[in-house]
C-alpha atoms as a PDB file:
ATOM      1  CA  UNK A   1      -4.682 -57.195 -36.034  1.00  0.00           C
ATOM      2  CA  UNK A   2      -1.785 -54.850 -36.652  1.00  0.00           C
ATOM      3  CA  UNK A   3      -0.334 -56.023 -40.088  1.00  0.00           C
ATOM      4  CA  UNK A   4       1.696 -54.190 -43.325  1.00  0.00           C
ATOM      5  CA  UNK A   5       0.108 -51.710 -45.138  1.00  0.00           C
ATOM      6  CA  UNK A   6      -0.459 -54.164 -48.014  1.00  0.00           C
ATOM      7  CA  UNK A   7      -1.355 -56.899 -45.587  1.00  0.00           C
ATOM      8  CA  UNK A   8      -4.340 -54.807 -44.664  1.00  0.00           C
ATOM      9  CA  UNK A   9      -5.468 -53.423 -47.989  1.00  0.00           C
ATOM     10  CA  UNK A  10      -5.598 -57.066 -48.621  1.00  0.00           C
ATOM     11  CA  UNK A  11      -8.094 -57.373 -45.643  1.00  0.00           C
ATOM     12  CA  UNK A  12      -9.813 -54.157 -45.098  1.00  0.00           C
ATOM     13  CA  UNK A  13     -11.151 -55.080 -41.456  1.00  0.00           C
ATOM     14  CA  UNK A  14     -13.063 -58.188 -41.288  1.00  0.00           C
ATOM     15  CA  UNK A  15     -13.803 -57.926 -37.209  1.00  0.00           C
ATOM     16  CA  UNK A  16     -16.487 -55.414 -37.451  1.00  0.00           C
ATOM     17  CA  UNK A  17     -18.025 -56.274 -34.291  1.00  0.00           C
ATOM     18  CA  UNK A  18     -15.490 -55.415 -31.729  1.00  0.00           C
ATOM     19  CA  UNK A  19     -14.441 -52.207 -33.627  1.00  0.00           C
ATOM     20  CA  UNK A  20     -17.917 -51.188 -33.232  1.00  0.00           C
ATOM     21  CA  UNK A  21     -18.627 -52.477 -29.829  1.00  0.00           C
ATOM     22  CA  UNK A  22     -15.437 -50.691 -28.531  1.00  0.00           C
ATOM     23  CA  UNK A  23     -16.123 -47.076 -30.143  1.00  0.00           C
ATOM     24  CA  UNK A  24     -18.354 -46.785 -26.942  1.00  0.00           C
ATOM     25  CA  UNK A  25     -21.524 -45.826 -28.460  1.00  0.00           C
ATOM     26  CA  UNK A  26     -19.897 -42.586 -29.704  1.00  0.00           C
ATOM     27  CA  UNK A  27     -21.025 -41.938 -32.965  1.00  0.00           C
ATOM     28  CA  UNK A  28     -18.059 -39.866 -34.730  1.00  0.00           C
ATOM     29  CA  UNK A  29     -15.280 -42.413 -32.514  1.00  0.00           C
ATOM     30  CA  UNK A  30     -17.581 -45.119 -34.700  1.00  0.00           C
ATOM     31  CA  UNK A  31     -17.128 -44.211 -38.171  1.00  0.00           C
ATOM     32  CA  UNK A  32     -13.413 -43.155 -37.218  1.00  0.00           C
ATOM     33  CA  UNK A  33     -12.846 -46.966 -36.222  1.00  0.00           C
ATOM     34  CA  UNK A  34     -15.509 -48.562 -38.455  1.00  0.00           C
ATOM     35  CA  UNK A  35     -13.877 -46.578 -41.575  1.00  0.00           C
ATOM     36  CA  UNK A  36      -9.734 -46.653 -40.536  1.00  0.00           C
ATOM     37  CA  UNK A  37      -8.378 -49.500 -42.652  1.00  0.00           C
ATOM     38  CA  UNK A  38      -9.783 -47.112 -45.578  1.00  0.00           C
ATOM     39  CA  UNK A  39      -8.134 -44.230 -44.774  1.00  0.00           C
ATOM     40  CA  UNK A  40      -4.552 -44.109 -45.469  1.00  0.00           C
ATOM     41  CA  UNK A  41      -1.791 -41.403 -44.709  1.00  0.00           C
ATOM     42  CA  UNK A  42      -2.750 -37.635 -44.647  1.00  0.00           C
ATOM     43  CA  UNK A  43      -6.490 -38.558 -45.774  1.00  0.00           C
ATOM     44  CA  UNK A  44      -7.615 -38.886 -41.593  1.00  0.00           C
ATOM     45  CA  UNK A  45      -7.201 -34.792 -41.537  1.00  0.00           C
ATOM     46  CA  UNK A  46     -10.308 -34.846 -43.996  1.00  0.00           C
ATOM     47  CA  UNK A  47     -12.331 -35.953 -41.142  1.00  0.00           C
ATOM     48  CA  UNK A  48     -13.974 -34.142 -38.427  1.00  0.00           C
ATOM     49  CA  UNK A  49     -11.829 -34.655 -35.130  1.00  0.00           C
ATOM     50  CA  UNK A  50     -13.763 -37.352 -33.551  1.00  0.00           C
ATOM     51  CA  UNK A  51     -13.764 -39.434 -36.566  1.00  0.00           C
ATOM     52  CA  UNK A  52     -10.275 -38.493 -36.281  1.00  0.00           C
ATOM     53  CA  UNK A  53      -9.967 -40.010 -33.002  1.00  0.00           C
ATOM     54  CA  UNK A  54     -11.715 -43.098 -33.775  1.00  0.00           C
ATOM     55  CA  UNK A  55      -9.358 -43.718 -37.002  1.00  0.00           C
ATOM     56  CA  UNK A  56      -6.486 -43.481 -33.700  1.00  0.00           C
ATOM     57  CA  UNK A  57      -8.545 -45.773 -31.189  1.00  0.00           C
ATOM     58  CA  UNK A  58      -9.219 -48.129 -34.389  1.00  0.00           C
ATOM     59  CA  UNK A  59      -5.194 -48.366 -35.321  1.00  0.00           C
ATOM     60  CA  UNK A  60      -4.686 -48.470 -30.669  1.00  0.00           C
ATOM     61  CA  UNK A  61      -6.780 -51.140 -30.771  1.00  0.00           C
ATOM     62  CA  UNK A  62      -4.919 -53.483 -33.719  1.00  0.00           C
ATOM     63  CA  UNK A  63      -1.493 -52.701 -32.189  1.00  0.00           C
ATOM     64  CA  UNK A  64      -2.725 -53.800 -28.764  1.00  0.00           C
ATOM     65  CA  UNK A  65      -4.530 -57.234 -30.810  1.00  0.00           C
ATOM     66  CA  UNK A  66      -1.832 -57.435 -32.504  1.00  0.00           C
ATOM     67  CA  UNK A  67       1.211 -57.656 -29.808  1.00  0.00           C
ATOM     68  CA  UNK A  68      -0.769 -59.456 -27.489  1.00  0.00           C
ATOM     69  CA  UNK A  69       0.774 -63.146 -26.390  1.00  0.00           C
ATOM     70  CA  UNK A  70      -2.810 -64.475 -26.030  1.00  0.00           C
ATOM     71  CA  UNK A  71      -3.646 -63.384 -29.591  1.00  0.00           C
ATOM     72  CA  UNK A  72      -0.176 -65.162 -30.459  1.00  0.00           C
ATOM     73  CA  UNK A  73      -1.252 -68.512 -29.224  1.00  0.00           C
ATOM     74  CA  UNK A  74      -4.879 -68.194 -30.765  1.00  0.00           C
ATOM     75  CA  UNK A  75      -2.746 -67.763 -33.745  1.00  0.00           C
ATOM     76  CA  UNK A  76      -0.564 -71.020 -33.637  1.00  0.00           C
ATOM     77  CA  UNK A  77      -3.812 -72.567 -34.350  1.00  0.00           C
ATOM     78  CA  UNK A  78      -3.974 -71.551 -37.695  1.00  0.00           C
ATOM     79  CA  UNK A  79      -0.103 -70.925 -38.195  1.00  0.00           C
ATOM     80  CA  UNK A  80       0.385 -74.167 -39.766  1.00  0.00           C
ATOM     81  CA  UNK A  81      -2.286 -73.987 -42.664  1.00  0.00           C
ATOM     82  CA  UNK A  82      -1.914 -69.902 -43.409  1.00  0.00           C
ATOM     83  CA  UNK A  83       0.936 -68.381 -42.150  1.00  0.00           C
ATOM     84  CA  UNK A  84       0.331 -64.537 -42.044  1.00  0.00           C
ATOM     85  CA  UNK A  85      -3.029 -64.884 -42.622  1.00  0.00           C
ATOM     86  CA  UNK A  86      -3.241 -66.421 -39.055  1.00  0.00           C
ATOM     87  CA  UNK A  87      -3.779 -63.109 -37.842  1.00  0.00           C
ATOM     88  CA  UNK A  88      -7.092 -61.967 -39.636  1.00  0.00           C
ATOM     89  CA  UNK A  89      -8.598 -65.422 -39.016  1.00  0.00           C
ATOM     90  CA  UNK A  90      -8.343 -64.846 -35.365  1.00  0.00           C
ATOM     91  CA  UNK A  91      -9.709 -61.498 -35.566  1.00  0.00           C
ATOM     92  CA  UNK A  92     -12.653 -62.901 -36.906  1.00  0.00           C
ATOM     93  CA  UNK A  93     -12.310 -65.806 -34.569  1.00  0.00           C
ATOM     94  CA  UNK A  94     -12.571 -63.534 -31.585  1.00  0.00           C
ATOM     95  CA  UNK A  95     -15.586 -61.355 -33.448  1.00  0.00           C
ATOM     96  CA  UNK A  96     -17.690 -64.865 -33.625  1.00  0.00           C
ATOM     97  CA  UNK A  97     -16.833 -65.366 -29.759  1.00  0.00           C
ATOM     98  CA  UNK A  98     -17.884 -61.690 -28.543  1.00  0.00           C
ATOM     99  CA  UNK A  99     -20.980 -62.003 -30.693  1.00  0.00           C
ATOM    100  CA  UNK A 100     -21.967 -65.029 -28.476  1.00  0.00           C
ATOM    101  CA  UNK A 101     -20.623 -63.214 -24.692  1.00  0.00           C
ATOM    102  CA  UNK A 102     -23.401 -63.134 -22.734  1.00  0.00           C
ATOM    103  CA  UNK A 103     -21.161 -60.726 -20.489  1.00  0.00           C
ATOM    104  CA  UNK A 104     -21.479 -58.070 -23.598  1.00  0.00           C
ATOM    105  CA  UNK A 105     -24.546 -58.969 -25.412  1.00  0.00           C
ATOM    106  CA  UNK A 106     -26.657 -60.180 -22.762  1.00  0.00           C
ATOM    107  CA  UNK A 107     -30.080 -61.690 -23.453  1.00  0.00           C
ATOM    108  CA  UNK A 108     -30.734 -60.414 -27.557  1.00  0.00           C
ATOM    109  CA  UNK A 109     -28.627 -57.052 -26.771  1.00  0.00           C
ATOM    110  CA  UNK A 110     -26.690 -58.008 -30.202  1.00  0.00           C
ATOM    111  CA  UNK A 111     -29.702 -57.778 -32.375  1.00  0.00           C
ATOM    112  CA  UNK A 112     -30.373 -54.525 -31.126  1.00  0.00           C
ATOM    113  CA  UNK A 113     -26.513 -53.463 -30.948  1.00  0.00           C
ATOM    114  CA  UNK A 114     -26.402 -54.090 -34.345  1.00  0.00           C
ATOM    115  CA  UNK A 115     -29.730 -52.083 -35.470  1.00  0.00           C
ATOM    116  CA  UNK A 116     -28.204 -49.046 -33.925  1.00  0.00           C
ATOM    117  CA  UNK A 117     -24.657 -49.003 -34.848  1.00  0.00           C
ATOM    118  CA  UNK A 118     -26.028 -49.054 -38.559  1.00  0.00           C
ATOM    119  CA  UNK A 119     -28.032 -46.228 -37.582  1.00  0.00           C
ATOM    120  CA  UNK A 120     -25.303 -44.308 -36.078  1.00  0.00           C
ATOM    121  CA  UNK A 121     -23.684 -44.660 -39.133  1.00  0.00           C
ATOM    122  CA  UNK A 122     -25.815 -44.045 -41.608  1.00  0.00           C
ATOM    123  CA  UNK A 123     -25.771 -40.171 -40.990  1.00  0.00           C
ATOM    124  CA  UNK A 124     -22.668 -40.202 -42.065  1.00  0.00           C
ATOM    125  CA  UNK A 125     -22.905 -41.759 -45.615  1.00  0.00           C
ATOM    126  CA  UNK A 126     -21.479 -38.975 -46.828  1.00  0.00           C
ATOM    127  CA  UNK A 127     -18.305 -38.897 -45.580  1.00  0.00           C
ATOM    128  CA  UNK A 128     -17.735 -42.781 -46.378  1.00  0.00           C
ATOM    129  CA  UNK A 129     -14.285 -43.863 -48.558  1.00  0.00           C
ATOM    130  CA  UNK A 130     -15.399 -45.173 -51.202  1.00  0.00           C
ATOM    131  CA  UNK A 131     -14.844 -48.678 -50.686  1.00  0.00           C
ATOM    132  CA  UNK A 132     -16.840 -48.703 -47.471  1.00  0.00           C
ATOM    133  CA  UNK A 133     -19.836 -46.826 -48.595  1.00  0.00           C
ATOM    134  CA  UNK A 134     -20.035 -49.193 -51.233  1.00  0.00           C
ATOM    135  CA  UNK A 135     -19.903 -52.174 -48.418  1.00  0.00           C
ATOM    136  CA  UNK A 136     -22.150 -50.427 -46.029  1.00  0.00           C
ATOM    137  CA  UNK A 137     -25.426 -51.316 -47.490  1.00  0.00           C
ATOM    138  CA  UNK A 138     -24.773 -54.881 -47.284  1.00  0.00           C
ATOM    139  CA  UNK A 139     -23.305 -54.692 -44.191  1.00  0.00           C
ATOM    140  CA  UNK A 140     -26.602 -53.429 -43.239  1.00  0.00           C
ATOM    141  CA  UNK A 141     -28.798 -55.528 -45.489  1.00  0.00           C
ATOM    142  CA  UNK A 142     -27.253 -58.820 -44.723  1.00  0.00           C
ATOM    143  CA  UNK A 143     -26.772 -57.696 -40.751  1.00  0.00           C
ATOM    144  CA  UNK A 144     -22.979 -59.077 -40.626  1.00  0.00           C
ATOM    145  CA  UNK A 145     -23.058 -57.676 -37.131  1.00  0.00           C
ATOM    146  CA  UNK A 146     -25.558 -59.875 -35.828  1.00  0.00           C
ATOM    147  CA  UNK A 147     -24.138 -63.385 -38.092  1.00  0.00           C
ATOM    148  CA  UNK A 148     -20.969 -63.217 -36.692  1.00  0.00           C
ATOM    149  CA  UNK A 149     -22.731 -65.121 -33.678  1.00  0.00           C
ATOM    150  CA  UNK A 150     -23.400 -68.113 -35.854  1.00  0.00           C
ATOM    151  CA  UNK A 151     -20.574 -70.934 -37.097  1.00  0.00           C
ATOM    152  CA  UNK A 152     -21.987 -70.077 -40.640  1.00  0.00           C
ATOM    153  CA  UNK A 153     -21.166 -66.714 -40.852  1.00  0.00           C
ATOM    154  CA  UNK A 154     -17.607 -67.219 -39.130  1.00  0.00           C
ATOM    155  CA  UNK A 155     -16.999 -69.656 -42.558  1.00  0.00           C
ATOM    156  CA  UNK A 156     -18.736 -67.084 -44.997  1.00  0.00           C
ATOM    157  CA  UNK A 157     -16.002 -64.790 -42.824  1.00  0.00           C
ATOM    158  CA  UNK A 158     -13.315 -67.094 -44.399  1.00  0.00           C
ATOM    159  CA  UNK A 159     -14.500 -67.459 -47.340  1.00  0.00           C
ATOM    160  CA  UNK A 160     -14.337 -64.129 -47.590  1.00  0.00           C
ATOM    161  CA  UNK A 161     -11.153 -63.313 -46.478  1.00  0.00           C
ATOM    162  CA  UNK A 162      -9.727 -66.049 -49.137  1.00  0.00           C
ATOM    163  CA  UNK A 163     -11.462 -64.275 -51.509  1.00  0.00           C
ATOM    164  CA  UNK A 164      -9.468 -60.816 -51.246  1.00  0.00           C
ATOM    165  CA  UNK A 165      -6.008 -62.935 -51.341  1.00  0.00           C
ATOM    166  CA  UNK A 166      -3.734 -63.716 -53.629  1.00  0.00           C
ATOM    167  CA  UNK A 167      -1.875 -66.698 -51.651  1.00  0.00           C
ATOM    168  CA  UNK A 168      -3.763 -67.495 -48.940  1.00  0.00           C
ATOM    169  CA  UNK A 169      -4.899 -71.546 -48.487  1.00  0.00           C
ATOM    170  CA  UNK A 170      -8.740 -72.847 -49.292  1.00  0.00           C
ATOM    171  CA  UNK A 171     -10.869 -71.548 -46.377  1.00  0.00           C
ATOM    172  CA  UNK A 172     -12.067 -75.057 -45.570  1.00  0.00           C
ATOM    173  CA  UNK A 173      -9.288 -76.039 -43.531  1.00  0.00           C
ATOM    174  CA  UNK A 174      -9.457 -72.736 -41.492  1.00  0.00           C
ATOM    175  CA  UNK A 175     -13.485 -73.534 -40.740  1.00  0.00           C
ATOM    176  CA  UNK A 176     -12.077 -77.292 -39.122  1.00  0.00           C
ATOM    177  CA  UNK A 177      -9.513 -75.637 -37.343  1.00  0.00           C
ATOM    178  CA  UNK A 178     -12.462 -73.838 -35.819  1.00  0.00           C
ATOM    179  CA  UNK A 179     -14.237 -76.515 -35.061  1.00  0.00           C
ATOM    180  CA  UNK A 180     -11.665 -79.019 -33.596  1.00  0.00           C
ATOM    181  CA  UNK A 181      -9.968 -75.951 -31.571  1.00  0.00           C
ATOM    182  CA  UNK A 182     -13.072 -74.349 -30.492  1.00  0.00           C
ATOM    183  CA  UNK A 183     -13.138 -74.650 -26.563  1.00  0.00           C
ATOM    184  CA  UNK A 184      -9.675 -73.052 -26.547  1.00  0.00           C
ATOM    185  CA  UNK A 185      -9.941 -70.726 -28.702  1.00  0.00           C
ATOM    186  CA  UNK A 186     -12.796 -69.315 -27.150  1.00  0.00           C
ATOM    187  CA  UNK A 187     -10.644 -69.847 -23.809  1.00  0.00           C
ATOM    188  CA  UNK A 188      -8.315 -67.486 -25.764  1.00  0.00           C
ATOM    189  CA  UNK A 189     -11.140 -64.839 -25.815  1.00  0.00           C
ATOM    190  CA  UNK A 190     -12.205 -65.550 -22.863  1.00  0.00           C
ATOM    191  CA  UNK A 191      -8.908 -64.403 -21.589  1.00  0.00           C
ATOM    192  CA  UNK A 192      -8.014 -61.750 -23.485  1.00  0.00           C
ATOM    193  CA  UNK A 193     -10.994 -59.512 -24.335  1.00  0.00           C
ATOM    194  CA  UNK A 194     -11.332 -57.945 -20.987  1.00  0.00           C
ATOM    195  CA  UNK A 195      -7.952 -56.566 -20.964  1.00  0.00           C
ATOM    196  CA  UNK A 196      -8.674 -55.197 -24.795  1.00  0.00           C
ATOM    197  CA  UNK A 197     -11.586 -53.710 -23.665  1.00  0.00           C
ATOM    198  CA  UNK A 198      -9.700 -51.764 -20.754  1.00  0.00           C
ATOM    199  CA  UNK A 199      -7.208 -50.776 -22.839  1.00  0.00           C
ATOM    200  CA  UNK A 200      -9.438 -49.055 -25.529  1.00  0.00           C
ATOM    201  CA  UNK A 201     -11.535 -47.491 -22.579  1.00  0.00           C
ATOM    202  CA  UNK A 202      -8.309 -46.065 -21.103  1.00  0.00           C
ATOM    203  CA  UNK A 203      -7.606 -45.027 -24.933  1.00  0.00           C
ATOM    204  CA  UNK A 204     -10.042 -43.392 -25.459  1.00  0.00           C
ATOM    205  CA  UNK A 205     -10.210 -41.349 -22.498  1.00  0.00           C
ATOM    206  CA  UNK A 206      -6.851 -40.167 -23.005  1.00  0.00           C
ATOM    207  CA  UNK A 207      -7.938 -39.154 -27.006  1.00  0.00           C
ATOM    208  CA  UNK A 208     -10.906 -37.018 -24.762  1.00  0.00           C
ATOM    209  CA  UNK A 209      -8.930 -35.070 -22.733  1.00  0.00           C
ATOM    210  CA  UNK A 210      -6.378 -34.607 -25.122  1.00  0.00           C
ATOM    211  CA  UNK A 211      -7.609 -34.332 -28.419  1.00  0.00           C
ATOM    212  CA  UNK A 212      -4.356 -33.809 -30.403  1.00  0.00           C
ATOM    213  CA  UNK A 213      -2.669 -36.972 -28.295  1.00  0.00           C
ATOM    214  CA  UNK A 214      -3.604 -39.479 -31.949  1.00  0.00           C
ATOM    215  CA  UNK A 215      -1.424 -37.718 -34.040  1.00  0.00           C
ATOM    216  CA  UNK A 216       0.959 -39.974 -32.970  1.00  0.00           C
ATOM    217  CA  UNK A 217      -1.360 -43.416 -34.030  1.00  0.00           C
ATOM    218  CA  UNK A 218      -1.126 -44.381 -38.135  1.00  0.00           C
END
């Protein structure tokens, strides 16, 4: 997840899912992590402190993603075909795979995950970079949340993503590396989102009891 700064204007973040799933159903630690890829330098002081914190726990979170060796072999599927660009495909990747955990969304938990993380945000329109507020109400309208659990919405996903770079190969390719690779790269998940999960917990306890520990994140 953790990429240049122009790698990730490029991007904005694409896994929406697990940045919203791991804020913890804390509604300032949301928009923090929902928002971060839109908030660049100094700007994060313009925040109140817990969206503050969630910018941190959002940038904690790609580092960890990032540096991880299981994220580096759920990369080498796509290394081949798009290079850099291996990384936000994954992220996405692993998005489609927790949408369909039945460990975190059991039974139709998504659907309802997804109603009330767009509520939790939407108090907070006004305090929305530009960019996002503009996204938000698709976001909400089209409930990307929820159609990250479906193949469809995974290619959509790369479409996307092709769409906002300059030099990255036709998304096709990237939707039958998907397919073929499927069972392990949703071993690669499988594997590797508990210990993200832990981590972020652990993060995020440490941004509660000590609330000027981020300054040290982005």
């Amino acid at each position: 997840m953790l990429q240049s700064p122009l790698f990730m204007r490029i991007f904005a973040i694409m896994n929406y899912l697990a940045h919203a799933y791991l804020s913890f159903e804390n509604p300032e630690m949301l928009v923090g992590n929902m928002i971060s890829d839109f908030v660049k330098g100094k700007k994060k002081y313009d925040f109140l402190p817990g969206i503050q914190q969630g910018i941190a726990l959002h940038r904690a979170i790609d580092g960890f993603t990032d540096s991880h060796e299981i994220t580096r072999q759920a990369k080498a599927y796509f290394r081949k075909d798009y290079g850099l660009y291996a990384g936000p495909l994954v992220d996405v990747v692993y998005d489609h795979f927790l949408a369909n955990d039945p460990k975190q969304f059991p039974g139709e938990m998504l659907a309802s995950f997804a109603e009330k993380t767009y509520s939790q945000l939407g108090p907070f329109r006004a305090v929305f970079p530009e960019k996002f507020a503009r996204m938000f109400p698709y976001m909400q309208s089209q409930n990307w949340l929820y159609h990250y659990r479906f193949k469809e919405g995974i290619v959509n996903s790369f479409a996307g993503l092709a769409r906002r770079a300059a030099y990255m190969s036709a998304p096709a390719m990237a939707g039958r590396i998907l397919e073929a690779s499927y069972l392990e790269l949703g071993a690669c998940y499988t594997a590797f989102f508990p210990a993200l999960k832990d981590f972020a917990f652990n993060f995020l306890q440490q941004l509660l009891r000590d609330p000027d520990s981020f300054n040290f994140v982005g």
